[in-house]
Every structure is written in structure tokens, then in C-alpha cells.
Protein backbone atom coordinates (compact mmCIF):
# COMPACT_ATOMS: atom_id res chain seq x y z
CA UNK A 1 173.72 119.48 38.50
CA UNK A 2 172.53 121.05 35.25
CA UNK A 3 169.03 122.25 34.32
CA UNK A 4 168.38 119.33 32.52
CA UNK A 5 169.25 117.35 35.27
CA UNK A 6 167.20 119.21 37.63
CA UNK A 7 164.11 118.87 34.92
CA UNK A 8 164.36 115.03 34.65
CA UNK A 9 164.48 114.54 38.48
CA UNK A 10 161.68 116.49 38.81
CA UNK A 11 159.99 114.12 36.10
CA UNK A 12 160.40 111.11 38.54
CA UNK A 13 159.17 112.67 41.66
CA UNK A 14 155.80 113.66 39.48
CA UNK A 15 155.69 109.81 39.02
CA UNK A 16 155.64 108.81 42.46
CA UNK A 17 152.89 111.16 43.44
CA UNK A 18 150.85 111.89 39.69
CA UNK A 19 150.76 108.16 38.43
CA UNK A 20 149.52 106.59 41.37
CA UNK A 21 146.69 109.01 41.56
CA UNK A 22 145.51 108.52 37.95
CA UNK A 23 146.17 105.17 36.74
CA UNK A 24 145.77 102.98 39.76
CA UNK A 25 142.50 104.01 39.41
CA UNK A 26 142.01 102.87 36.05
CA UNK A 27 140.41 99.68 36.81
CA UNK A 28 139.82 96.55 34.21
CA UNK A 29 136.27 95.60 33.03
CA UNK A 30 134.57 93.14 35.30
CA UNK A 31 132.41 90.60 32.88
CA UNK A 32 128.08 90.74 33.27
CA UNK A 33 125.98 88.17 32.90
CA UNK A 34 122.75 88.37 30.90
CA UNK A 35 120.91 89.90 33.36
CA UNK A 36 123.37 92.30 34.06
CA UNK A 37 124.63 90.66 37.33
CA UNK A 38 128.28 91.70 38.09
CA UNK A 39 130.44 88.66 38.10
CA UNK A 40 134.61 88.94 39.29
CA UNK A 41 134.65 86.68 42.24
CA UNK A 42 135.46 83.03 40.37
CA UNK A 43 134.11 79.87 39.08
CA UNK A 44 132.78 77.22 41.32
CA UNK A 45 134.36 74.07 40.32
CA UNK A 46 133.27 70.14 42.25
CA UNK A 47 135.86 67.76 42.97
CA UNK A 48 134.92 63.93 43.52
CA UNK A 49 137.00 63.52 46.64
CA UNK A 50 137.63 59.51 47.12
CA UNK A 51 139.94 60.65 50.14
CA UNK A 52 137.11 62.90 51.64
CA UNK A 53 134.02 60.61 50.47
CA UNK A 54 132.23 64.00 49.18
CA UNK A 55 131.90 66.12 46.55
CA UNK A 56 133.88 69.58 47.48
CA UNK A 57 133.04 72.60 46.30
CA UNK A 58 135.54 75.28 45.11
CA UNK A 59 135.48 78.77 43.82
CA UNK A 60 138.28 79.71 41.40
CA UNK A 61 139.48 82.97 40.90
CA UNK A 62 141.90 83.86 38.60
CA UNK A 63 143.66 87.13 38.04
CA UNK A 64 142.90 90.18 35.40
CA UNK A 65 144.99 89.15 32.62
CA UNK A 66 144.93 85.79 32.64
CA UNK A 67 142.89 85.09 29.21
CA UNK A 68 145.19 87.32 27.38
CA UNK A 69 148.43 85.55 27.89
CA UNK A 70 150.43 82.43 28.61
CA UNK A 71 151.97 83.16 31.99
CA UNK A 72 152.26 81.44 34.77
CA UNK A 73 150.96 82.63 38.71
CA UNK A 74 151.35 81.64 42.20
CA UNK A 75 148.50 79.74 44.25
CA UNK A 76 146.76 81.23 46.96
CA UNK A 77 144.82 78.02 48.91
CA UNK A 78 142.21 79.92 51.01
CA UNK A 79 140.11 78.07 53.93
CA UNK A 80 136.70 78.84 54.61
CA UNK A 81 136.89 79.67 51.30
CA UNK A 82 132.87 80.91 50.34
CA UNK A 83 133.05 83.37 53.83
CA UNK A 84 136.46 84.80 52.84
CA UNK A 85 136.21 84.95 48.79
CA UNK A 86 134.56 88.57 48.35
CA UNK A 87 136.79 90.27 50.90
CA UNK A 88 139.57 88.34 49.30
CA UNK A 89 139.54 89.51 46.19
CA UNK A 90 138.96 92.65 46.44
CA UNK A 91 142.15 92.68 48.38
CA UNK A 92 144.71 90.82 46.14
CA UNK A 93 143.58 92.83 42.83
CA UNK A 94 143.94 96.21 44.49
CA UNK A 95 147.26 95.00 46.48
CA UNK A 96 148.12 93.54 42.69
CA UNK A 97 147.36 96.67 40.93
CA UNK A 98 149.83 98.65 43.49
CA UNK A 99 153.00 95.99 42.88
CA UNK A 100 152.54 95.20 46.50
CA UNK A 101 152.01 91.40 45.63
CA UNK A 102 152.66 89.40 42.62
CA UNK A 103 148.83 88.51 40.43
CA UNK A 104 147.93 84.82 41.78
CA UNK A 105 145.41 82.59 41.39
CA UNK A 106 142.98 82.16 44.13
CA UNK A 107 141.37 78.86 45.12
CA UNK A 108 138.78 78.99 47.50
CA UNK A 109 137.79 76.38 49.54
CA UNK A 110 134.10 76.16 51.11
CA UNK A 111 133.87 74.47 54.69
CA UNK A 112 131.53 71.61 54.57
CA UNK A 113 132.16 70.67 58.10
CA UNK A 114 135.42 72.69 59.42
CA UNK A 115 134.95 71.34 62.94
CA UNK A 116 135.97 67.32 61.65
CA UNK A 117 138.42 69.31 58.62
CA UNK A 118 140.18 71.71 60.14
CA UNK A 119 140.73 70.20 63.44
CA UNK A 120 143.94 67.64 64.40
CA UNK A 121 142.82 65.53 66.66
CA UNK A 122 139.70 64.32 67.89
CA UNK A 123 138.62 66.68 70.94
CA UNK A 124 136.09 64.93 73.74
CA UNK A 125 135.04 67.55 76.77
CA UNK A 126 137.74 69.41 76.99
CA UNK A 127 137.58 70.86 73.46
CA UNK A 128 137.14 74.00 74.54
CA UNK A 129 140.20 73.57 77.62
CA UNK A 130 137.41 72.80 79.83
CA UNK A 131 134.08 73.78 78.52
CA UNK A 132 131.37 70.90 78.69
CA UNK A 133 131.40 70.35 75.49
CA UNK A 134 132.63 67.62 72.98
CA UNK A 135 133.24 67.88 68.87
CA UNK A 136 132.94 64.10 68.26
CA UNK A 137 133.52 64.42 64.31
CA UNK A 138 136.88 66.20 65.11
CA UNK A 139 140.18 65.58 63.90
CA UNK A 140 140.31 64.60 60.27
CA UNK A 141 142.94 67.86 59.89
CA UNK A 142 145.08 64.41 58.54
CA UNK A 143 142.65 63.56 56.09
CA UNK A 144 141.39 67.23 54.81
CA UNK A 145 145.74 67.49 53.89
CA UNK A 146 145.53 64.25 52.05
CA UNK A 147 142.82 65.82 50.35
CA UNK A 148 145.12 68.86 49.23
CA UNK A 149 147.96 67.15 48.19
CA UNK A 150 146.99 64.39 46.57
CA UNK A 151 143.42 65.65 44.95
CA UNK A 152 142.96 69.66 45.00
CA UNK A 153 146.38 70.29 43.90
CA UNK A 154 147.34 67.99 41.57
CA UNK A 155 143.64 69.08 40.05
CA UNK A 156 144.51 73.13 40.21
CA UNK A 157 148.32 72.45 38.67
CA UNK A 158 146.97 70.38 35.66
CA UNK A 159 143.45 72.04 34.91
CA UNK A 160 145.19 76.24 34.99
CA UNK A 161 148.67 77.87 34.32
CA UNK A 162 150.46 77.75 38.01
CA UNK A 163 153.60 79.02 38.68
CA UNK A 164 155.04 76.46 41.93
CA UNK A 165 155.12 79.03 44.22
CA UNK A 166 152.25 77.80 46.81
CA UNK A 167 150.61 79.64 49.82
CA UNK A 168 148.02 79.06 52.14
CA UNK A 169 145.85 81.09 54.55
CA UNK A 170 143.26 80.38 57.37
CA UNK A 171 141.33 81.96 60.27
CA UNK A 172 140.49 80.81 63.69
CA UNK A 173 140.26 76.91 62.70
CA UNK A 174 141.35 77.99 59.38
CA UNK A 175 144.76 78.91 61.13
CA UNK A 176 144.91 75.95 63.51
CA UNK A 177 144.93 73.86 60.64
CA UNK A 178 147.44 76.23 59.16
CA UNK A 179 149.80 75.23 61.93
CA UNK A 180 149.05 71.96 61.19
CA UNK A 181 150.17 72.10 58.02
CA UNK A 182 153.37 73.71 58.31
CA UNK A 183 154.51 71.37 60.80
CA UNK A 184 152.75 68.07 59.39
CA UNK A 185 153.86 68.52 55.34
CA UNK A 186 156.05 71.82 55.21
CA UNK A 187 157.30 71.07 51.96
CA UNK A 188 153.47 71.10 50.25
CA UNK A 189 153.35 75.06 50.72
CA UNK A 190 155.80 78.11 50.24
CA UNK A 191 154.29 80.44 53.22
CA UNK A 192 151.02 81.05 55.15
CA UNK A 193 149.41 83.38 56.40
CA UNK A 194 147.81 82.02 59.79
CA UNK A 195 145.16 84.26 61.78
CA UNK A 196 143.85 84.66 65.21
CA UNK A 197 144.69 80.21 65.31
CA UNK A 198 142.44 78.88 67.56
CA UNK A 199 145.65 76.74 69.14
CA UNK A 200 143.65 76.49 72.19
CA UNK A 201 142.51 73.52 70.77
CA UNK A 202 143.43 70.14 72.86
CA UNK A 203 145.47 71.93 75.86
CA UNK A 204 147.78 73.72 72.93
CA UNK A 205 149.25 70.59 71.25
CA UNK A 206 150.48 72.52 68.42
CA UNK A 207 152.38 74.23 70.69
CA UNK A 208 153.50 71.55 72.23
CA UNK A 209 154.30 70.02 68.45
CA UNK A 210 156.29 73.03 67.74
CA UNK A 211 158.62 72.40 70.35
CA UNK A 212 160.05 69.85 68.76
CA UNK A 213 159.73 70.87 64.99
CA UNK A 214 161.45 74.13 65.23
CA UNK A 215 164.01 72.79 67.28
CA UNK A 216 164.30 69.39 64.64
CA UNK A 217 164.17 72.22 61.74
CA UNK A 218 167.56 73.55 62.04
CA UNK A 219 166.62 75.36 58.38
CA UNK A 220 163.42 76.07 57.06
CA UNK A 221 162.69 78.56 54.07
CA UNK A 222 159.09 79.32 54.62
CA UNK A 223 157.59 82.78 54.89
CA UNK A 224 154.78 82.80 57.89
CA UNK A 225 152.57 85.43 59.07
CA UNK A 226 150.96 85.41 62.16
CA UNK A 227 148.17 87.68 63.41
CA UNK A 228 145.68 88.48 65.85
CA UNK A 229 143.04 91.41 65.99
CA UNK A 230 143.81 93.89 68.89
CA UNK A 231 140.60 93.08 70.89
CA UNK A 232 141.17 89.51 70.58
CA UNK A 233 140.33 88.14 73.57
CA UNK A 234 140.17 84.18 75.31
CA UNK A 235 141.75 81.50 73.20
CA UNK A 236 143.49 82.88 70.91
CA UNK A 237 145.48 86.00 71.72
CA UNK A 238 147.77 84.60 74.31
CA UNK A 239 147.65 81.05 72.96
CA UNK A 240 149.71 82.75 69.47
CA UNK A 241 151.92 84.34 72.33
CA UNK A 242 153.12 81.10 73.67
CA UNK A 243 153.44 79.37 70.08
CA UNK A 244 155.16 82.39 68.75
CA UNK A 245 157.45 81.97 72.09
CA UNK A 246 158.56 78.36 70.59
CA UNK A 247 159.46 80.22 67.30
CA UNK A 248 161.91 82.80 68.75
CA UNK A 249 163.65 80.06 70.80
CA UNK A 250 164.84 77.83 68.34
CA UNK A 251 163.96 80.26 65.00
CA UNK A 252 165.51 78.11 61.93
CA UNK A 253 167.54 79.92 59.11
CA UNK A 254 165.59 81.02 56.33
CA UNK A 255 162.40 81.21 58.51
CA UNK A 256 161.37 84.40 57.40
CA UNK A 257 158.05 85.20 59.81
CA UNK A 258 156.21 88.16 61.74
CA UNK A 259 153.66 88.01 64.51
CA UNK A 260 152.14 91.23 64.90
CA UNK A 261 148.28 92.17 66.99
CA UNK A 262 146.76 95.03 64.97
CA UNK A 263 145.97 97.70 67.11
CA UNK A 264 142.78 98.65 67.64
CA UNK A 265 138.98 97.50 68.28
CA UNK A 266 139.10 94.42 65.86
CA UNK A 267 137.96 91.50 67.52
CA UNK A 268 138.30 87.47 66.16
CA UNK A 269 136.02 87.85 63.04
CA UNK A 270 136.10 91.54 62.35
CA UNK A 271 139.90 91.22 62.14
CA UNK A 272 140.15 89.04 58.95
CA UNK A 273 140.22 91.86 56.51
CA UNK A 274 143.09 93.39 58.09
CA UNK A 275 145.09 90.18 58.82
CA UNK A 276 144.37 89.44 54.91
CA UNK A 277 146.01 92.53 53.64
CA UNK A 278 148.81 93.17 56.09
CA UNK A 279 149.23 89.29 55.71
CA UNK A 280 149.91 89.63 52.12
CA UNK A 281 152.11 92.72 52.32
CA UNK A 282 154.22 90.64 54.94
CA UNK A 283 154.90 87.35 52.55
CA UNK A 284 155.41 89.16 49.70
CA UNK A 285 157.63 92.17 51.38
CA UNK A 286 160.67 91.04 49.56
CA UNK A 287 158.89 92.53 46.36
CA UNK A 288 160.24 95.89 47.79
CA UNK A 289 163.61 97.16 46.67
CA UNK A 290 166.63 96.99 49.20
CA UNK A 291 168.22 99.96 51.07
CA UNK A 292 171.63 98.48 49.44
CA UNK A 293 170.12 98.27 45.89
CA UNK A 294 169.26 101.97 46.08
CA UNK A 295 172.47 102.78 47.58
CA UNK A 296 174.56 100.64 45.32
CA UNK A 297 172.96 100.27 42.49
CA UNK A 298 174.51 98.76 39.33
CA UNK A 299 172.68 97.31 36.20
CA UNK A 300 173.98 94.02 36.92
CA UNK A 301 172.72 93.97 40.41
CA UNK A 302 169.12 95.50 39.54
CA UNK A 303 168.19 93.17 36.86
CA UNK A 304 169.46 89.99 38.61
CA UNK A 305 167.09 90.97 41.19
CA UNK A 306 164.19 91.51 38.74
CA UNK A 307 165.16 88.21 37.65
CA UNK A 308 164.73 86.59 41.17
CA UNK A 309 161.80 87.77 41.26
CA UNK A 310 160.68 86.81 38.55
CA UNK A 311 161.82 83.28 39.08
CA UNK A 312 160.25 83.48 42.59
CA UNK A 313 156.44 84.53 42.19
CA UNK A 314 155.93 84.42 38.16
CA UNK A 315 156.24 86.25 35.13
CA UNK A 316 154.35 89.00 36.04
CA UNK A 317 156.28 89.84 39.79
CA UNK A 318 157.19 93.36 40.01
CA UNK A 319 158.44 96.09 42.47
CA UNK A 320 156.02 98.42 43.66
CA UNK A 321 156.10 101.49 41.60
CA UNK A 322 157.33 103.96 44.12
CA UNK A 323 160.40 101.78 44.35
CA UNK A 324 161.46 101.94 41.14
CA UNK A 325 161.04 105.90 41.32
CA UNK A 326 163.55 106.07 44.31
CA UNK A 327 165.89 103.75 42.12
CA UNK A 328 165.43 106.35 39.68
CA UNK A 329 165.78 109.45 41.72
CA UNK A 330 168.79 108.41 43.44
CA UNK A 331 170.32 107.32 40.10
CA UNK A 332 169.30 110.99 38.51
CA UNK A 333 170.91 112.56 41.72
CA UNK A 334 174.13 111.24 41.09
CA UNK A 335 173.63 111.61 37.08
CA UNK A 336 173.58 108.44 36.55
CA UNK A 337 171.09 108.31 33.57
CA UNK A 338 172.01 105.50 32.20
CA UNK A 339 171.15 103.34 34.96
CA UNK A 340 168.26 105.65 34.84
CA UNK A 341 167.51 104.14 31.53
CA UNK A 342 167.64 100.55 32.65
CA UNK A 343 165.32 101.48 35.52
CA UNK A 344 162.50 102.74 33.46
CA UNK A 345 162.47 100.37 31.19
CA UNK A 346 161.83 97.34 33.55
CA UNK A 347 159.35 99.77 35.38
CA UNK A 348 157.66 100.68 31.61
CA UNK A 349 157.27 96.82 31.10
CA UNK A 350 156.12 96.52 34.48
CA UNK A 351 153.28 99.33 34.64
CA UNK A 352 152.05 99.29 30.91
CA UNK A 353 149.51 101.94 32.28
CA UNK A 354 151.58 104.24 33.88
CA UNK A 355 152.13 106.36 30.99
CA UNK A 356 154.66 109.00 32.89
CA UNK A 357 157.42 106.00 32.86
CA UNK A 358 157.40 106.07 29.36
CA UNK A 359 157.13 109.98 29.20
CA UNK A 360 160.18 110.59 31.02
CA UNK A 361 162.22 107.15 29.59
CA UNK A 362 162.11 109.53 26.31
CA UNK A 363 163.01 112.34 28.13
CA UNK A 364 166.30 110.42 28.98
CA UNK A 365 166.80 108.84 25.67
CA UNK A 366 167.26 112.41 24.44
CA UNK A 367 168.94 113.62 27.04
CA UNK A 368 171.97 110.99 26.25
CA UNK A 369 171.64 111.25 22.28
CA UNK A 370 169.15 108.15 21.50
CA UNK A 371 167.10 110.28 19.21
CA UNK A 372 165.47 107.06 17.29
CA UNK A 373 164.27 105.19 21.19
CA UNK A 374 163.09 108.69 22.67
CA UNK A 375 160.76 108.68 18.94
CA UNK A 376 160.10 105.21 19.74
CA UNK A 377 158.92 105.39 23.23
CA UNK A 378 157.05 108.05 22.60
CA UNK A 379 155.06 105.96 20.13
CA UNK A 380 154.26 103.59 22.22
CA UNK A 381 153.32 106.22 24.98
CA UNK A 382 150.51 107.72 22.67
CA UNK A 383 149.63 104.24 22.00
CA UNK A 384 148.97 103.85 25.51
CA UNK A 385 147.45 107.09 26.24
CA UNK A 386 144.99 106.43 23.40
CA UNK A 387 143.80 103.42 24.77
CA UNK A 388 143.37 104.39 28.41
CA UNK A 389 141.76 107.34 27.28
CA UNK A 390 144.47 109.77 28.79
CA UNK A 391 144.65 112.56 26.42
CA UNK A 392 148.39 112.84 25.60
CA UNK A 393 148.44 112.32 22.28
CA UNK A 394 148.60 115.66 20.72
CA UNK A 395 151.51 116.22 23.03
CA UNK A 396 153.60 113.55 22.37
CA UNK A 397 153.28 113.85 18.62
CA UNK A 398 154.85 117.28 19.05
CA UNK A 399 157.54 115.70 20.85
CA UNK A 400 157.98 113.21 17.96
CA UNK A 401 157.55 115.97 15.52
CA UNK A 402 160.22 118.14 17.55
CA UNK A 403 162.50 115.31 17.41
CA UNK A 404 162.65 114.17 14.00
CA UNK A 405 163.56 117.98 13.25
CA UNK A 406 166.90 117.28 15.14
């Protein structure tokens, strides 16, 4: 390996440690109102439900970016919408931001009476397996799906730009309905993300309903997440054990799922935040680049895979950054630069911030004679150091300068 080798592959590791430390944290503009109140968590939009018999409320979010283009973006459907939306959002911009997930759109949905919604089957004293209690106004779980399919969603697809990828997320009843769902309509979403369930509910019928819809299911291309907090206790811990039990004895092809406690203190409500994000992480792990594409890399194989992806979760799907740098650094290892090339020039397009991409893309056009694209690129890197405010300029004009010498 030459010098110049050894230079460039340094080059890439400084991305994987430099860039994430200064442009991640250059965050987008959140708008003000008048008064100077901070705005960022949606729009609240009412729907005339004729299948509910009430007006619905529903906070919108939609994801940095979305004004300024024409793209399309997956659907998050969250329960207990108004509890979950500020935690929610937080979470999804700064998983967004890292390539983690894919930007969606977020529709939250406020609980106007989740004990009759959420719930799939009217419950009389033994609600609670036993407790003296009753939930008359339970089990409209049938009608509150109606309500999705055939009024929320038809109202989200033809009012904002949604890609058809579809996924839906609930806690406690939340993720008893959840289970519901999956098994009742699986077709109406791609994955879920289903926390701390509260399948207690009526002796564990969903349990006893999955018995014969995994079995029935011979395939089933869903991705489900299932999770409880570590100090879950009575309920729902153990109840998730015995569903999850169902799963892993008749598990269909293409199921791709995880159950997982998360260790700790976190109890049933105190464990949403962390169910949220390692729930997201899980359904959208494919993002992450193979072992295989790493080892095996060809151009072919890399941008059919970006392509997927694309295809998958939207226009704007990427690879976490630190993935494309091991592409990259196992490509410069073998000298490979350019497949180097092709690499940093899906990972340019796919982190317009990350001004080190395009720094050492020019780097490599030089390096294998492409005089005119290493001026080019680093054009468009001053371009983008100007606007974030970076200070590179000066530097990469000398570069430019340097190069038109040549």
C-alpha cells in the first residue's frame, strides 16, 4: 500500500469519528409563532368519523424537509397519540438525522376513550383476570380498525405525500390492540412496534388467537417488535412470554421479529421511551449494510441495494453513515478506489451535510486522474461549507486553485 493509499484511508476513518461529531449536530430551524412559542411537534387535524360517531383528533407531524421537495415517506400510525407525540419526535428526527431510520411522517392519534378503542372484546369482571372490576364500553378494537382503514388512512394517503410503506406502534392497550391488528387485518400495516401489550386482557385471547394465526400463516412478511421494560411486573411481562412462545413455535417465513426486556429499572410507563427507540432501530435494522456486502462488495451489488432501499422506505432511505465508511475502508484496503468512488457518491447524496464525504470523494477523483470531478466536487463542498457555516472555503479553493495548475 502506497502513501497515497495510506492518506486516503486515513481520510475515511476521520469520517466515521469527525463528521458525526460536527454535523449531526447541526440541527434544522424549528418554526416560532408570533409570540415566540417553539412549534415542531405537528398540526392537529379533526376527522368526521361516521364509523366512530365522533370527531377524532389528530396531530400530524411531518419530517424536516418535507416543504422543500416532492418525495414521498413512510407512515408511522402512533396510539395514544397526544401522550406519546413529544417523546416521539424527538426520537425519529434524531434517529433520522443518524441514517438509523428512513424520515416518515408521523400521525398521532389522541385516545378519546382507549378502554372501548383499544380493547377486542367486551370484558365483564374478569377484565382484569379476576379483579372485581368490569369495562362495560370495551371492545370496539373492531370498530377503532374500521376507523383506520377505511377513514384515517385513506384521509393521510390523499391529503400528504406517503410512500406505502405503513407502520404502527402502541403501549400497554396501545399494544394489545397492536396484536389485534396484526392478526385481525395484517395486510393494512408493514410492521409494528408493540410494547409492554397488556394481553392479559380476557384470560390471554390473543394468545390464544395466535395459536392459530401463526400456525394458518405459513408466510408472513411483517417486521414486529416486541418489548417490555425490565421492571415490568403483573400482566404484562410474562403474558408477552407466552405470546412470544406461540411465535417461535410455528414462526412463518419472512416474519422478521424480536422480543427483547430492556434491562434495567424501567417499569410499564417509564419504559416507552426506550421501547420507542430500540423499537425503531429493530424495524428498520435492514437499513444497515451486510457483513457480505462489505466483504464482497461490487458496484452492481451496492447500488441494487441502495435501490431496495430506496424502493422499500422512500426516496430519502439511506445507510447509516458509519456504514458507508466501512464500505469505504474496506474498499481503500484492498485499493479498490473505484468502488471507493461509487461509495462516496451515494453517501455525498445521502449526507448533503457531511462535508468530509465530499472532501475525500475529490481526494479520490485525483487520485485516479479525474482532474475536472475532483474541481467539481470541491465546488460543491465549499458550497456546502458556506452554507452550514463550516469554514472550509479558503481551503478548498486552494485545492481548486492547485488543481487547475495540473
Amino acid at each position: 500500500m502506497n502513501y497515497k493509499t495510506i492518506k486516503i484511508s486515513f481520510a475515511a476513518l476521520v469520517i466515521t469519528f469527525f463528521q458525526f461529531s460536527v454535523n449531526a449536530q447541526l440541527a434544522d430551524k424549528i418554526a416560532l409563532t408570533e409570540d415566540n412559542q417553539l412549534l415542531g411537534l405537528g398540526t392537529q387535524h379533526i376527522l368526521k368519523s361516521e364509523i366512530l360517531q365522533k370527531d377524532r383528533p389528530i396531530i400530524i407531524s411531518l419530517p424536516i424537509g418535507y416543504e422543500n421537495n416532492k418525495d414521498t415517506y413512510p407512515v408511522l400510525y402512533l396510539l395514544d397519540g397526544l401522550g406519546n407525540i413529544k417523546h416521539q419526535v424527538g426520537t425519529v428526527e434524531l434517529l433520522t438525522e443518524s441514517g438509523v431510520i428512513p424520515p416518515m411522517i408521523i400521525v398521532a392519534i389522541e385516545s378519546l376513550d382507549r378502554a372501548k378503542d383499544l380493547t377486542p372484546s367486551n370484558a365483564g369482571a374478569d377484565a382484569y383476570a379476576g379483579a372485581n372490576t368490569d369495562i362495560p364500553q370495551s371492545g370496539g378494537a373492531s370498530n377503532f380498525l374500521e376507523f383506520l382503514e377505511r377513514e384515517l388512512i385513506p384521509y393521510v394517503e390523499s391529503n400528504f405525500r406517503t410512500h406505502p410503506y405503513r407502520l404502527l406502534e402502541g403501549h400497554s392497550f396501545g399494544g394489545l390492540f397492536c396484536t389485534y391488528a396484526l392478526m385481525n387485518k395484517p395486510e393494512l400495516f408493514d410492521a409494528f412496534i408493540i410494547q409492554a401489550p397488556a394481553l392479559w386482557w380476557n384470560k390471554e385471547e390473543m394468545t390464544g388467537q395466535a395459536k392459530e394465526f401463526f400456525k394458518s400463516n405459513v408466510s408472513l412478511d411483517k417486521a414486529v417488535y416486541f418489548g417490555t421494560g425490565g421492571a415490568e411486573g403483573w400482566g404484562m411481562r410474562q403474558e408477552l412470554l407466552r405470546y412470544v412462545d406461540v411465535i417461535k413455535q410455528n414462526t412463518p417465513k419472512n416474519f422478521r421479529w424480536k422480543h427483547e426486556e430492556i434491562p434495567g429499572d424501567e417499569e410499564h410507563d417509564d419504559s416507552r421511551l426506550l421501547l420507542n427507540y430500540y423499537g425503531l432501530k429493530f424495524v428498520f435494522s435492514d437499513l444497515k449494510a451486510s457483513e457480505d456486502l462489505q466483504k464482497n462488495y461490487s458496484d452492481e451489488a451496492f447500488l441494487k441495494g441502495e435501490q431496495e432501499l430506496i424502493e422499500k422506505y422512500g426516496q430519502n432511505a439511506r445507510r447509516p453513515a458509519s456504514d458507508y465508511g466501512g464500505i469505504i475502508m474496506e474498499l481503500l484496503n484492498t485499493e479498490n478506489n473505484l468502488g471507493a468512488i461509487t461509495v462516496y457518491k451515494r453517501a455525498a447524496e445521502a449526507y448533503p451535510k457531511y462535508i468530509m464525504f465530499l472532501n475525500t470523494l475529490a481526494t479520490l477523483y485525483e487520485k485516479t486522474n479525474q482532474i475536472d470531478k475532483a474541481i467539481e466536487t470541491y465546488k460543491s463542498a465549499i458550497e456546502v461549507s458556506n452554507k452550514l457555516k463550516l469554514g472550509n472555503e479558503e481551503g478548498y479553493q486552494k485545492e481548486i486553485e492547485r488543481l487547475e495548475k495540473t
